[in-house]
N, C-alpha and C. Protein backbone atom coordinates (compact mmCIF):
# COMPACT_ATOMS: atom_id res chain seq x y z
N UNK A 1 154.80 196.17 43.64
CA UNK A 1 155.57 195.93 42.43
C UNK A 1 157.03 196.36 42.62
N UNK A 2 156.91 197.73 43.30
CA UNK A 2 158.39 198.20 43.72
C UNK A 2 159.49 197.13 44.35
N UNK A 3 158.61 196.56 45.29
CA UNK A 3 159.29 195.75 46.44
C UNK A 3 159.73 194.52 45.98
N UNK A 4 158.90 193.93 44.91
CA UNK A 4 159.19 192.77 44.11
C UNK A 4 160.47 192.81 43.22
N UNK A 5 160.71 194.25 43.10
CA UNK A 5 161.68 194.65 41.56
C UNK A 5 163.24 194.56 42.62
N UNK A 6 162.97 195.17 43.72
CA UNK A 6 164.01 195.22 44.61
C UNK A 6 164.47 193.73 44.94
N UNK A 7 163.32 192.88 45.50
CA UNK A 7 164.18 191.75 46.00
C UNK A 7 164.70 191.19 44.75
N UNK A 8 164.26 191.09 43.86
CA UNK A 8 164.80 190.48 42.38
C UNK A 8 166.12 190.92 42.11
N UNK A 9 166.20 192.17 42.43
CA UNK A 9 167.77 192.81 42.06
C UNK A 9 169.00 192.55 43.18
N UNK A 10 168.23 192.43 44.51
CA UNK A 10 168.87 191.84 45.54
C UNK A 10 169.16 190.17 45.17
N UNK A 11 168.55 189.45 44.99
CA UNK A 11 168.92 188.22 44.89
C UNK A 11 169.75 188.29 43.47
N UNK A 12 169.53 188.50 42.31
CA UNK A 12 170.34 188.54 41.35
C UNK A 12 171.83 189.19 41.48
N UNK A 13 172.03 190.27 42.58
CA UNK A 13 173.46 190.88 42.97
C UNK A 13 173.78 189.60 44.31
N UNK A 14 173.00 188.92 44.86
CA UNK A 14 173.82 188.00 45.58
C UNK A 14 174.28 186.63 45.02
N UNK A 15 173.52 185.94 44.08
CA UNK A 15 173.68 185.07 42.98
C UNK A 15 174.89 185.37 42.03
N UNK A 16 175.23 186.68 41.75
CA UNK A 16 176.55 187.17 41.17
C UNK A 16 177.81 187.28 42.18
N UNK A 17 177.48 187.67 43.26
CA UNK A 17 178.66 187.80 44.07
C UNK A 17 178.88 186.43 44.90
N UNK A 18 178.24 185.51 44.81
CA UNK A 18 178.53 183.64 45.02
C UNK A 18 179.75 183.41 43.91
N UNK A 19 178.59 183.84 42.13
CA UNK A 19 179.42 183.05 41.59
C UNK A 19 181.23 183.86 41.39
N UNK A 20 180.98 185.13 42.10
CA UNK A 20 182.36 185.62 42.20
C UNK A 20 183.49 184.85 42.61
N UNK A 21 182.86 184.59 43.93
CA UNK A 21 183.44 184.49 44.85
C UNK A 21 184.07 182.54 44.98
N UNK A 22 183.15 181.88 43.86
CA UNK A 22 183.30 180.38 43.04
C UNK A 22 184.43 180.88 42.47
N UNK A 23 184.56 181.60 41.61
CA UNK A 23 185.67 181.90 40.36
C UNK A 23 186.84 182.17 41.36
N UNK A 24 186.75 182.99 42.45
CA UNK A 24 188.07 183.17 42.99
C UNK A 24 188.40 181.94 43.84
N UNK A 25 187.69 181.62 44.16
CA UNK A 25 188.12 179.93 44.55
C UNK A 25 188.34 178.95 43.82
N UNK A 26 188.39 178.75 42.97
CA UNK A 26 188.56 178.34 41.32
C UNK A 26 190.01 177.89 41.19
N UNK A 27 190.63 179.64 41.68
CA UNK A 27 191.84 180.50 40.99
C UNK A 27 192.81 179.82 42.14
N UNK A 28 191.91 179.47 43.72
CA UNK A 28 193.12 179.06 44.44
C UNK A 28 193.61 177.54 44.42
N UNK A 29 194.44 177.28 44.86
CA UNK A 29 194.86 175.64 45.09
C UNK A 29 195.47 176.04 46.86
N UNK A 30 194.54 175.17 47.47
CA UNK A 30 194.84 174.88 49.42
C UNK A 30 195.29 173.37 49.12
N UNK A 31 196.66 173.42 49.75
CA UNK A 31 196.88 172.23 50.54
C UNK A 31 197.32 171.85 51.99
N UNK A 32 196.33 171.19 52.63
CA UNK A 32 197.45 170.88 54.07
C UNK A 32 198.05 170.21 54.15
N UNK A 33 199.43 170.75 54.95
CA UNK A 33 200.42 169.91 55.75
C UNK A 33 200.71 169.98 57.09
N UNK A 34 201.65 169.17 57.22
CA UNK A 34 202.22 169.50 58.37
C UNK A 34 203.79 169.95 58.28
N UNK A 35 204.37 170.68 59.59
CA UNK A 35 205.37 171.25 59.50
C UNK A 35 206.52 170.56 60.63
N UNK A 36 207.70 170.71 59.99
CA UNK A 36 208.65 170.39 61.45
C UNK A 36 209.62 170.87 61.24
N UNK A 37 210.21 170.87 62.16
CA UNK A 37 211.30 172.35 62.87
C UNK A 37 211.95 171.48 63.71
N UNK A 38 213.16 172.22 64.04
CA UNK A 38 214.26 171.61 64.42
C UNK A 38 214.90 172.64 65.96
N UNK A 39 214.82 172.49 67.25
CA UNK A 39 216.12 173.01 67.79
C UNK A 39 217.26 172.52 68.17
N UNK A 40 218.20 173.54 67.81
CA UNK A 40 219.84 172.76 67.66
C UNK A 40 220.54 173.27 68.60
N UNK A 41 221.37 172.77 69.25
CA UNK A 41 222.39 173.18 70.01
C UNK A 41 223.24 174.05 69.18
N UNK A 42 223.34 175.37 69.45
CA UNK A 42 224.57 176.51 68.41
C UNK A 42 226.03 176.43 69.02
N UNK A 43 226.52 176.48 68.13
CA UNK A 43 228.14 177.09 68.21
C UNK A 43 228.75 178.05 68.26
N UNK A 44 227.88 179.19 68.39
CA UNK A 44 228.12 180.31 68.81
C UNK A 44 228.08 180.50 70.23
N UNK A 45 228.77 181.37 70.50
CA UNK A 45 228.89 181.93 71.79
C UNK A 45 227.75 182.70 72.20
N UNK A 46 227.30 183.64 71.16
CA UNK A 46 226.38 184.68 71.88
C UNK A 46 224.58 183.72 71.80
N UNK A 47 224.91 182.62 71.46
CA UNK A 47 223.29 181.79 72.07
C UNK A 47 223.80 180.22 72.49
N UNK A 48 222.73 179.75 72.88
CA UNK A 48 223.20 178.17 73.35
C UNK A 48 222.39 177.21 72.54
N UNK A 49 221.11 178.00 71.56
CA UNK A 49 220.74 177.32 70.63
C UNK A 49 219.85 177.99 69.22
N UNK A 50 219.90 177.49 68.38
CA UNK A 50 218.54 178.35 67.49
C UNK A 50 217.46 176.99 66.72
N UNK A 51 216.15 178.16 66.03
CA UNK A 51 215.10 177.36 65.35
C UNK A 51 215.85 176.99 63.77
N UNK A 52 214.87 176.15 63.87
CA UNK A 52 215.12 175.72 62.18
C UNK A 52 214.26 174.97 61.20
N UNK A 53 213.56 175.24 60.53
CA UNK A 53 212.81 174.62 59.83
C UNK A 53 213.06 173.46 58.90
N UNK A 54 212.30 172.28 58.78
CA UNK A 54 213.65 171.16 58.13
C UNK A 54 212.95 170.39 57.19
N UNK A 55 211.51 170.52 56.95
CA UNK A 55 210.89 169.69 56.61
C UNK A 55 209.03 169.62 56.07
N UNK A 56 208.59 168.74 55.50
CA UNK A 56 207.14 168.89 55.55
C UNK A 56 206.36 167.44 55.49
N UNK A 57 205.48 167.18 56.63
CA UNK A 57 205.13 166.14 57.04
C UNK A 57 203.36 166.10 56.42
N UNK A 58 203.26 164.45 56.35
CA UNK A 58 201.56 164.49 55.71
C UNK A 58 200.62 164.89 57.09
N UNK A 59 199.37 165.94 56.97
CA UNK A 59 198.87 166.89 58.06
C UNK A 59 197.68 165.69 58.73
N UNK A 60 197.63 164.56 58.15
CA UNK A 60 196.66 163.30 59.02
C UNK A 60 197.46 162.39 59.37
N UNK A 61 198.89 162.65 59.86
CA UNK A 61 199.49 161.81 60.95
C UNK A 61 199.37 161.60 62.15
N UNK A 62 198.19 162.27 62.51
CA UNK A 62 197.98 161.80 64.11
C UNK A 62 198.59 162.64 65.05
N UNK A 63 199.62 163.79 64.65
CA UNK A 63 200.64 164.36 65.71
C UNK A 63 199.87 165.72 66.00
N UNK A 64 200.23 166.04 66.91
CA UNK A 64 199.88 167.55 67.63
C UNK A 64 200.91 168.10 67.46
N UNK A 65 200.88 169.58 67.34
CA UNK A 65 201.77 170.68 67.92
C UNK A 65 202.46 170.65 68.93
N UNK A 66 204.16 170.50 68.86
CA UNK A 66 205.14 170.26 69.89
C UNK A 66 205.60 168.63 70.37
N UNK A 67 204.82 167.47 69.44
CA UNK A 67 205.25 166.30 69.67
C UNK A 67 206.75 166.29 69.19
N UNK A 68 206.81 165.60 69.92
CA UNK A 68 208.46 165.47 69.73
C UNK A 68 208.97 164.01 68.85
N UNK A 69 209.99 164.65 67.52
CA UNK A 69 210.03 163.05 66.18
C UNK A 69 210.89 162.67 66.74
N UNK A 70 212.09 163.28 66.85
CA UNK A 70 213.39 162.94 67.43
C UNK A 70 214.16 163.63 68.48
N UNK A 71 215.23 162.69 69.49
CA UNK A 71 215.67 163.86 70.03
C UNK A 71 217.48 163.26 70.64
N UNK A 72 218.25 164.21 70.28
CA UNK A 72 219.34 163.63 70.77
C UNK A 72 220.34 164.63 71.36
N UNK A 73 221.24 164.77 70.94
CA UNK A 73 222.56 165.60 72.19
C UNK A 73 222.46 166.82 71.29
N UNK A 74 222.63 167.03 70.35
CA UNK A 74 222.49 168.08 69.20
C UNK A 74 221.35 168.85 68.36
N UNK A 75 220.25 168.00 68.78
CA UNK A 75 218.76 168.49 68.21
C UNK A 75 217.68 167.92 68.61
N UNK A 76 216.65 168.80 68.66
CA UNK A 76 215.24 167.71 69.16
C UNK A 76 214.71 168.42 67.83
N UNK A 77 213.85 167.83 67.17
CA UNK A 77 212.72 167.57 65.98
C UNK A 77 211.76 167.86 66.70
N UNK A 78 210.72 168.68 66.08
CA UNK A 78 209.44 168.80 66.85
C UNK A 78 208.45 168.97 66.04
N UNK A 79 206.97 168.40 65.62
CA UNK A 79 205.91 168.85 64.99
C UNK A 79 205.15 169.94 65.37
N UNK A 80 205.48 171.14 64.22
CA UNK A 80 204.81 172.20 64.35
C UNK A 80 202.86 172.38 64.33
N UNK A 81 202.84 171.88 64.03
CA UNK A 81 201.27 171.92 63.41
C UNK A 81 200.82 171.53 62.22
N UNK A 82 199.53 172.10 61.80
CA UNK A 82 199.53 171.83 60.70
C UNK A 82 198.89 173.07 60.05
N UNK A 83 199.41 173.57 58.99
CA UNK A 83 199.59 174.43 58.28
C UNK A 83 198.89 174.69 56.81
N UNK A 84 197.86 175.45 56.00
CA UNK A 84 197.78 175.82 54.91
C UNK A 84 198.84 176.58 53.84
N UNK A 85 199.00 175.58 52.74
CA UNK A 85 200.04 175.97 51.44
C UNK A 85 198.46 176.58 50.88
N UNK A 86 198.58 177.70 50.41
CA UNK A 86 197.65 178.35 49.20
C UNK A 86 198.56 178.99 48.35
N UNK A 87 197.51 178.52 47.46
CA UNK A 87 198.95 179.28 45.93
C UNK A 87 197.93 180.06 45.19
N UNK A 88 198.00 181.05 44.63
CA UNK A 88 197.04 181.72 43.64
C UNK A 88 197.39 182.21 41.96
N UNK A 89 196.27 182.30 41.42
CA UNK A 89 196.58 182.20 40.08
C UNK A 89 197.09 183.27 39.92
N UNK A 90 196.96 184.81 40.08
CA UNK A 90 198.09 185.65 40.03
C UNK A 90 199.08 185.78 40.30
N UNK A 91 199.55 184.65 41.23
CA UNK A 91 201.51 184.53 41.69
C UNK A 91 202.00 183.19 41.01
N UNK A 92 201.23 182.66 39.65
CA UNK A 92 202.02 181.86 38.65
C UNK A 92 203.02 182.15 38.86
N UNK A 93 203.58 183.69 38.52
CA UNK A 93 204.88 184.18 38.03
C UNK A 93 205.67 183.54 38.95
N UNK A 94 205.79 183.77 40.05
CA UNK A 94 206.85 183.20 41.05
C UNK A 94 206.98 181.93 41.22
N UNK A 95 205.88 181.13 41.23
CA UNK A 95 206.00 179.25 40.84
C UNK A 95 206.57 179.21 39.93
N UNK A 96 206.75 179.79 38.91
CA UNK A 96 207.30 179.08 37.73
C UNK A 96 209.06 179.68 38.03
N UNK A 97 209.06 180.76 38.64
CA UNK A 97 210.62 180.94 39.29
C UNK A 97 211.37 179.72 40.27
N UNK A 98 209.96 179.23 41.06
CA UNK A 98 210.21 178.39 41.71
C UNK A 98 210.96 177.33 41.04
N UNK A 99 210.19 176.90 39.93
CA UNK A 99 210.40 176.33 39.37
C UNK A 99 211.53 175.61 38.90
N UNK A 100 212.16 177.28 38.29
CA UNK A 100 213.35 176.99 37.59
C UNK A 100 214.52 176.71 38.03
N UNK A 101 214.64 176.73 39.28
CA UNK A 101 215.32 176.30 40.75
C UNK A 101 215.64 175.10 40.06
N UNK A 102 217.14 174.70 40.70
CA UNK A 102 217.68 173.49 40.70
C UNK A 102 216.42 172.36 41.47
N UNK A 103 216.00 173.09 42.58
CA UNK A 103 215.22 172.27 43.61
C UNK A 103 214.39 172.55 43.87
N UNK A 104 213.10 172.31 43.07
CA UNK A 104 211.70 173.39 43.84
C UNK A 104 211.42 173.43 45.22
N UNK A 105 211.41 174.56 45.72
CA UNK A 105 211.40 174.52 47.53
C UNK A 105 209.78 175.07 47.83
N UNK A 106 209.72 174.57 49.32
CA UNK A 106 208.61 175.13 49.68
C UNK A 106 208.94 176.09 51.03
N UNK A 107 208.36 177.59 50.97
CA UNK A 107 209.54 178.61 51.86
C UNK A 107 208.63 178.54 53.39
N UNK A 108 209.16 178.10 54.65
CA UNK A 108 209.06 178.14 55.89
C UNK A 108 208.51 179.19 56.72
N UNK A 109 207.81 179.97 57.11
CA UNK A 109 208.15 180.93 58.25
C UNK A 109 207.68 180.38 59.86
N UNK A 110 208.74 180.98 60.26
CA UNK A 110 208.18 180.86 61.83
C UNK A 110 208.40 182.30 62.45
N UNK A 111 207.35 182.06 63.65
CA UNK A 111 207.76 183.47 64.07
C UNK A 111 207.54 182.97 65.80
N UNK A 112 207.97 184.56 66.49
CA UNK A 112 208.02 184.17 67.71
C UNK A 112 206.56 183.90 68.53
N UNK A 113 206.07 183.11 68.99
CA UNK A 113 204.84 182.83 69.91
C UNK A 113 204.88 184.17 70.65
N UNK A 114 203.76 184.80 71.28
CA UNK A 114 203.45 185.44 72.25
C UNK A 114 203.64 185.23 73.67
N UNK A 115 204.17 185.47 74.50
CA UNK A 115 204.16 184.65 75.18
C UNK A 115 202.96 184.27 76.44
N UNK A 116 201.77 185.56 76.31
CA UNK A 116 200.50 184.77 76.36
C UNK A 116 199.39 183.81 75.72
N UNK A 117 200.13 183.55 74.71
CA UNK A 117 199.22 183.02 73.31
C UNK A 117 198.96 181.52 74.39
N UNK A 118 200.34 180.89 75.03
CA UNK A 118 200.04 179.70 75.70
C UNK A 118 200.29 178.49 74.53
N UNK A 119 201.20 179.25 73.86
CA UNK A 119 201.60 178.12 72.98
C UNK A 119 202.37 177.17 73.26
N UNK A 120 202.80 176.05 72.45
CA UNK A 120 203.33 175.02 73.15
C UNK A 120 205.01 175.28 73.27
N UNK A 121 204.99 175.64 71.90
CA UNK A 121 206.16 176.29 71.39
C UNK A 121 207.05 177.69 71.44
N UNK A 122 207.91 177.70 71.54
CA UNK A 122 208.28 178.77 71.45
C UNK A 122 208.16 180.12 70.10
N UNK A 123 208.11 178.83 69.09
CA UNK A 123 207.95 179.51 67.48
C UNK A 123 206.67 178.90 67.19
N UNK A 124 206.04 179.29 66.32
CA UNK A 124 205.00 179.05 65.17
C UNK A 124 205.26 179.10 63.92
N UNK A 125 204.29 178.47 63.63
CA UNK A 125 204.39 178.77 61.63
C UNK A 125 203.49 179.53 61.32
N UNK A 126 204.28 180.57 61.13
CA UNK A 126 203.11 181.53 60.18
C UNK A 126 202.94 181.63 59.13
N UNK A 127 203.42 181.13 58.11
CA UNK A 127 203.15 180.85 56.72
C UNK A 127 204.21 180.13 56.19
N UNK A 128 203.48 178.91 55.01
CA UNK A 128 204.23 178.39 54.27
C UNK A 128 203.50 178.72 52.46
N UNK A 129 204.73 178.84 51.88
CA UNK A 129 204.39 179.50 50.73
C UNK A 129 205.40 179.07 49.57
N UNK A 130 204.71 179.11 48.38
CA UNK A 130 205.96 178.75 47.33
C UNK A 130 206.45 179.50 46.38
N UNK A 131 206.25 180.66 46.87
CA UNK A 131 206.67 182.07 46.28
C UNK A 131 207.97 182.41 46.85
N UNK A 132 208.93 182.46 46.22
CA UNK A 132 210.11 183.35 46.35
C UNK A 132 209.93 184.40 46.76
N UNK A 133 209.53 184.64 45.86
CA UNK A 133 208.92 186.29 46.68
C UNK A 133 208.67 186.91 47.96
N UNK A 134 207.63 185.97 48.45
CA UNK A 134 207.04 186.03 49.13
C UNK A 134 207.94 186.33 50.55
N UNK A 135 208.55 184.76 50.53
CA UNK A 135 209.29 184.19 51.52
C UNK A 135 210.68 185.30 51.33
N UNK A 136 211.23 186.56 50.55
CA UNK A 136 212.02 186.82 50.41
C UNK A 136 211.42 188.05 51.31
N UNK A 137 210.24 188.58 50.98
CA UNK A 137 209.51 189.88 52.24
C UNK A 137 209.75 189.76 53.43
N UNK A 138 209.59 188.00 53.49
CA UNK A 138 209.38 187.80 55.08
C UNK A 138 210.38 188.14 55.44
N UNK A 139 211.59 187.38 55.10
CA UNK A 139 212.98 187.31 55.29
C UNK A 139 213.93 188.87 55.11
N UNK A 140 212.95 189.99 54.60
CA UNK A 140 213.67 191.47 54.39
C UNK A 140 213.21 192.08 56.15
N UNK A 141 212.24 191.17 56.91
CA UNK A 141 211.63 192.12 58.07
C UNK A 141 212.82 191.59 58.40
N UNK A 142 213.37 190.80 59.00
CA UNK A 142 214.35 190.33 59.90
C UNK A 142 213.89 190.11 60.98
N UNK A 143 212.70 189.91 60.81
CA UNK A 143 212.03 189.57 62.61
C UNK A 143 211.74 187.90 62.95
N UNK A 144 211.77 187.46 61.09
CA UNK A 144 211.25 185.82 61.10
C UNK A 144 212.38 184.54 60.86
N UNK A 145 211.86 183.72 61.05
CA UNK A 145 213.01 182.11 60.46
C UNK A 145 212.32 181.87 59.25
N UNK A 146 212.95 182.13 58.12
CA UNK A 146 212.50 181.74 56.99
C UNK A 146 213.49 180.71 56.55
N UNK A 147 212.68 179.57 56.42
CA UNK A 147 213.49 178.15 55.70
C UNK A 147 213.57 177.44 54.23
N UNK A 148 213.88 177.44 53.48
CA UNK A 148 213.50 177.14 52.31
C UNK A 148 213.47 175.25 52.36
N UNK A 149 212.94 174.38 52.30
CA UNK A 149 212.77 172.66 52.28
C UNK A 149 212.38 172.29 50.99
N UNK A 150 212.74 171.37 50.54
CA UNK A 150 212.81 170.67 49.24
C UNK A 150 210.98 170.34 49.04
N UNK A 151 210.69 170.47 47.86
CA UNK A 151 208.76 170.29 47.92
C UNK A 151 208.40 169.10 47.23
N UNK A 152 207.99 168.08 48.41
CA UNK A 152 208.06 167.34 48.16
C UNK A 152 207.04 166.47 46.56
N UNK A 153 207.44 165.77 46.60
CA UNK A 153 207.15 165.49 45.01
C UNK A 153 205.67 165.30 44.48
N UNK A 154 204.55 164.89 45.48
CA UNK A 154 203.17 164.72 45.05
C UNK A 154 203.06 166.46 45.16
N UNK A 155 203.36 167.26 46.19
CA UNK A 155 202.95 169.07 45.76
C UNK A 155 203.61 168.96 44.59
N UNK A 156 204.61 169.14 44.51
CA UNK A 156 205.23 169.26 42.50
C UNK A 156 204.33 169.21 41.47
N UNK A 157 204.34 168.22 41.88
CA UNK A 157 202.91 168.01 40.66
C UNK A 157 201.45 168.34 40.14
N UNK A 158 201.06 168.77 41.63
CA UNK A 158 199.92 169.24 41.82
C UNK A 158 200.16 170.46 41.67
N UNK A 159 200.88 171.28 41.82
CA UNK A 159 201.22 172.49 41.81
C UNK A 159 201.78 173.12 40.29
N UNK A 160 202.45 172.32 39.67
CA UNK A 160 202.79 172.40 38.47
C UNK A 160 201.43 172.25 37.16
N UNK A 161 200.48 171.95 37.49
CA UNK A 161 199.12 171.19 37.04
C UNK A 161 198.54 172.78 37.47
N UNK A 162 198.76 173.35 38.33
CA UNK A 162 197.65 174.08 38.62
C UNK A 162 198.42 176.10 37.86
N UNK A 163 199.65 176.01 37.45
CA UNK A 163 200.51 176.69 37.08
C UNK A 163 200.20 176.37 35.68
N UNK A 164 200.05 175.56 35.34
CA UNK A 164 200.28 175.27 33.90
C UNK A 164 198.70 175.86 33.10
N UNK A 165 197.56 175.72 34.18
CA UNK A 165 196.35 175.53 34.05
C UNK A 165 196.24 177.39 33.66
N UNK A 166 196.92 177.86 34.57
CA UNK A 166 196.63 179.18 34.78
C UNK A 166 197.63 180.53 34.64
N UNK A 167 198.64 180.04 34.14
CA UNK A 167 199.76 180.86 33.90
C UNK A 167 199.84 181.67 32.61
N UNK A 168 200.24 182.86 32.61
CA UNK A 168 200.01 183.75 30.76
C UNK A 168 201.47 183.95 31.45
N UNK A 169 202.04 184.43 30.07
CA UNK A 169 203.67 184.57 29.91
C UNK A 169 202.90 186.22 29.88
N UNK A 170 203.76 187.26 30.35
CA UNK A 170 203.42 188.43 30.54
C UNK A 170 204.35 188.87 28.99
N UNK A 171 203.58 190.04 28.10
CA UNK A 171 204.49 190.32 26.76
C UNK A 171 205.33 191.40 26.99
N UNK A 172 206.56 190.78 26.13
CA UNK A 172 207.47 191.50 26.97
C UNK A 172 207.69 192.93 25.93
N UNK A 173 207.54 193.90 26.57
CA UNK A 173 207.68 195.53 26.06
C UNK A 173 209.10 195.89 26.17
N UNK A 174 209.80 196.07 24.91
CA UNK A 174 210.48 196.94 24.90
C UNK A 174 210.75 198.50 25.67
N UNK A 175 211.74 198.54 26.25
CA UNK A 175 211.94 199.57 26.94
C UNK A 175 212.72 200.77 26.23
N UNK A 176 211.38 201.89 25.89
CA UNK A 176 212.12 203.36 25.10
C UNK A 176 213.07 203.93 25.63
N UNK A 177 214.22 203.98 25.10
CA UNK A 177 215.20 204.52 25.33
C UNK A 177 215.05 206.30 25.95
N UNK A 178 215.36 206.89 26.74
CA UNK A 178 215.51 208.18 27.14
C UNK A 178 215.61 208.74 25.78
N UNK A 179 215.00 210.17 25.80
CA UNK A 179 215.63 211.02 25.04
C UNK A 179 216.48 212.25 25.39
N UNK A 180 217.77 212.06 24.30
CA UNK A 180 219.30 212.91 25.64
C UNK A 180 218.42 214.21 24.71
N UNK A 181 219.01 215.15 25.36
CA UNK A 181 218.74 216.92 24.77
C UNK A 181 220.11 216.97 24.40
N UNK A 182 220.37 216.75 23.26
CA UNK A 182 221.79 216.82 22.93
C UNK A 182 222.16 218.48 22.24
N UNK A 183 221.18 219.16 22.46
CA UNK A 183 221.68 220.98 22.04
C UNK A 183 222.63 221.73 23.22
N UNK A 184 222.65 220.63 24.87
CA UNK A 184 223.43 220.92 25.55
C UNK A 184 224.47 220.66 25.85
N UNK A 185 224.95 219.63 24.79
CA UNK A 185 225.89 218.77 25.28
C UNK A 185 226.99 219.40 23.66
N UNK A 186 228.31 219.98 24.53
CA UNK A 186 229.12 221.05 23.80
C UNK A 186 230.27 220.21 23.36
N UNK A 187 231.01 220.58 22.26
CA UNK A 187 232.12 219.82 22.01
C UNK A 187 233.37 219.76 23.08
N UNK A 188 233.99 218.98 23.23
CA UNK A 188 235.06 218.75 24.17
C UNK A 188 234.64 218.55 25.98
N UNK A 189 233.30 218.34 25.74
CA UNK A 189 232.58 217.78 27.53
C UNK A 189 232.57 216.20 27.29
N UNK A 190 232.31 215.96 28.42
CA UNK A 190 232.18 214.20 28.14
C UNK A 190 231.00 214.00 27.58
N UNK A 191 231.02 212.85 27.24
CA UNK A 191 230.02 212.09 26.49
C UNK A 191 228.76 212.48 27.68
N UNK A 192 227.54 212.24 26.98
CA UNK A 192 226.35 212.41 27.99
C UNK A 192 226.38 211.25 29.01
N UNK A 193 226.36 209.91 28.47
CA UNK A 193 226.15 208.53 28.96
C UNK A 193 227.11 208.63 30.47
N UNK A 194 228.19 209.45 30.09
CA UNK A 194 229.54 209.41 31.02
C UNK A 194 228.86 210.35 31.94
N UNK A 195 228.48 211.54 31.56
CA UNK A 195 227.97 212.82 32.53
C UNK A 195 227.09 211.71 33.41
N UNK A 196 226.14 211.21 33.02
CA UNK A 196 224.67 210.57 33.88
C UNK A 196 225.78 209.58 34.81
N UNK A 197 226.44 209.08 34.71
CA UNK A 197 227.02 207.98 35.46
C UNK A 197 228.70 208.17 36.42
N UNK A 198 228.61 209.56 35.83
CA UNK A 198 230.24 210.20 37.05
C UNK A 198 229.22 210.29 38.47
N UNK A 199 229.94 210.00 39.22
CA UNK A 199 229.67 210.22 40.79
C UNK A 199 230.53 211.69 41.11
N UNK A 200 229.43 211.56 41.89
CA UNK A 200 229.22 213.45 42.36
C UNK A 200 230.69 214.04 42.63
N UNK A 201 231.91 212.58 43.31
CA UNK A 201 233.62 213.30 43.03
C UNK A 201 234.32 213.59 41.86
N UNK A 202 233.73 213.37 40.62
CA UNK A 202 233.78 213.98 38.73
C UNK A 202 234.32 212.67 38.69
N UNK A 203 235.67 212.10 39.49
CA UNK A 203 236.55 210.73 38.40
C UNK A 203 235.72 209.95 38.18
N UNK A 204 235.48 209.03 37.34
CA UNK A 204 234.55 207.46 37.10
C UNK A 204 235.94 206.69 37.68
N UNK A 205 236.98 206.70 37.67
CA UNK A 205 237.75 205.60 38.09
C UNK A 205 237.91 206.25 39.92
N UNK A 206 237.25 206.53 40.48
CA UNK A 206 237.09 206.97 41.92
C UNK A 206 238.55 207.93 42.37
């Protein structure tokens, strides 16, 4: 009877953690693409060329990693791969920043290949994302090519559909003002507001 009560509670905690794990898949939106990147001949002195991300291609075109689209005296085009966009229902907030963009973008990264990985490339894509945010972390390491590319118009939509589906406006709280201890603050000293904001040389005008 024991053993019966157990598997029952076992299958009922794995039947719950499926339909968990449904709901958080629910919450995501995956799309593939493909990616392409650009190397350019530079004008700088201290290199002879750099990466660049330029674009986003449909991911059942037939191309491999490192085919080459175009190529001329100033740039070769190259297909990166193909790449997962996932967006999640807790980073609404930043789609809808996206959003408000003159140009909704979709943000690039590449990073450097290993150079045992045996890649084709010199760079990879390591994530494409439509978070500002996101793409703004990458871009604080200073180790990556982060590109921002225009998104193209069937993601827009789909993406906007899936934002709209799942987005709460967060309520916005008033922020309590400090309370000054004004039993210390003596006649003929500066104002408090002024004390908190002199820099440590006393002038406010430097």
């Amino acid at each position: 009877m024991r053993n019966n009560t157990l598997r029952c509670l076992w299958r009922v905690k794995n039947e719950l953690a499926d339909c968990e794990r449904c709901a958080n898949l629910a919450r995501e939106l995956t799309i593939m693409l493909g990616v392409l990147a650009e190397r350019r001949r530079s004008v700088s002195r201290w290199a002879k060329e750099y990466w660049i991300p330029v674009g986003i291609a449909p991911a059942s075109g037939g191309l491999t990693t490192g085919d080459v689209m175009l190529s001329d005296d100033e740039r070769t085009r190259y297909f990166m791969g193909v790449h997962a966009l996932t967006c999640h229902a807790a980073d609404t907030e930043a789609y809808v920043h996206n959003f408000n963009s003159q140009v909704p973008a979709l943000f690039i990264v590449l990073r450097r290949s290993p150079s045992e990985d045996g890649h084709p490339l010199p760079w990879f894509v390591h994530s494409v994302t439509a978070s500002p945010y996101l793409a703004q972390d990458y871009d604080d390491s200073g180790e990556d090519i982060v590109e921002r590319v225009p998104m193209p118009p069937d993601i827009t939509e789909t993406l906007k559909d899936f934002v709209n589906r799942y987005h709460q406006e967060e309520e916005f709280k008033k922020r309590r003002r400090d309370k000054l201890d004004l039993k210390d603050h003596k006649f003929g000293k500066d104002p408090i507001f002024l004390q908190r904001e002199k820099p440590a040389g006393g002038n406010l005008d430097g």
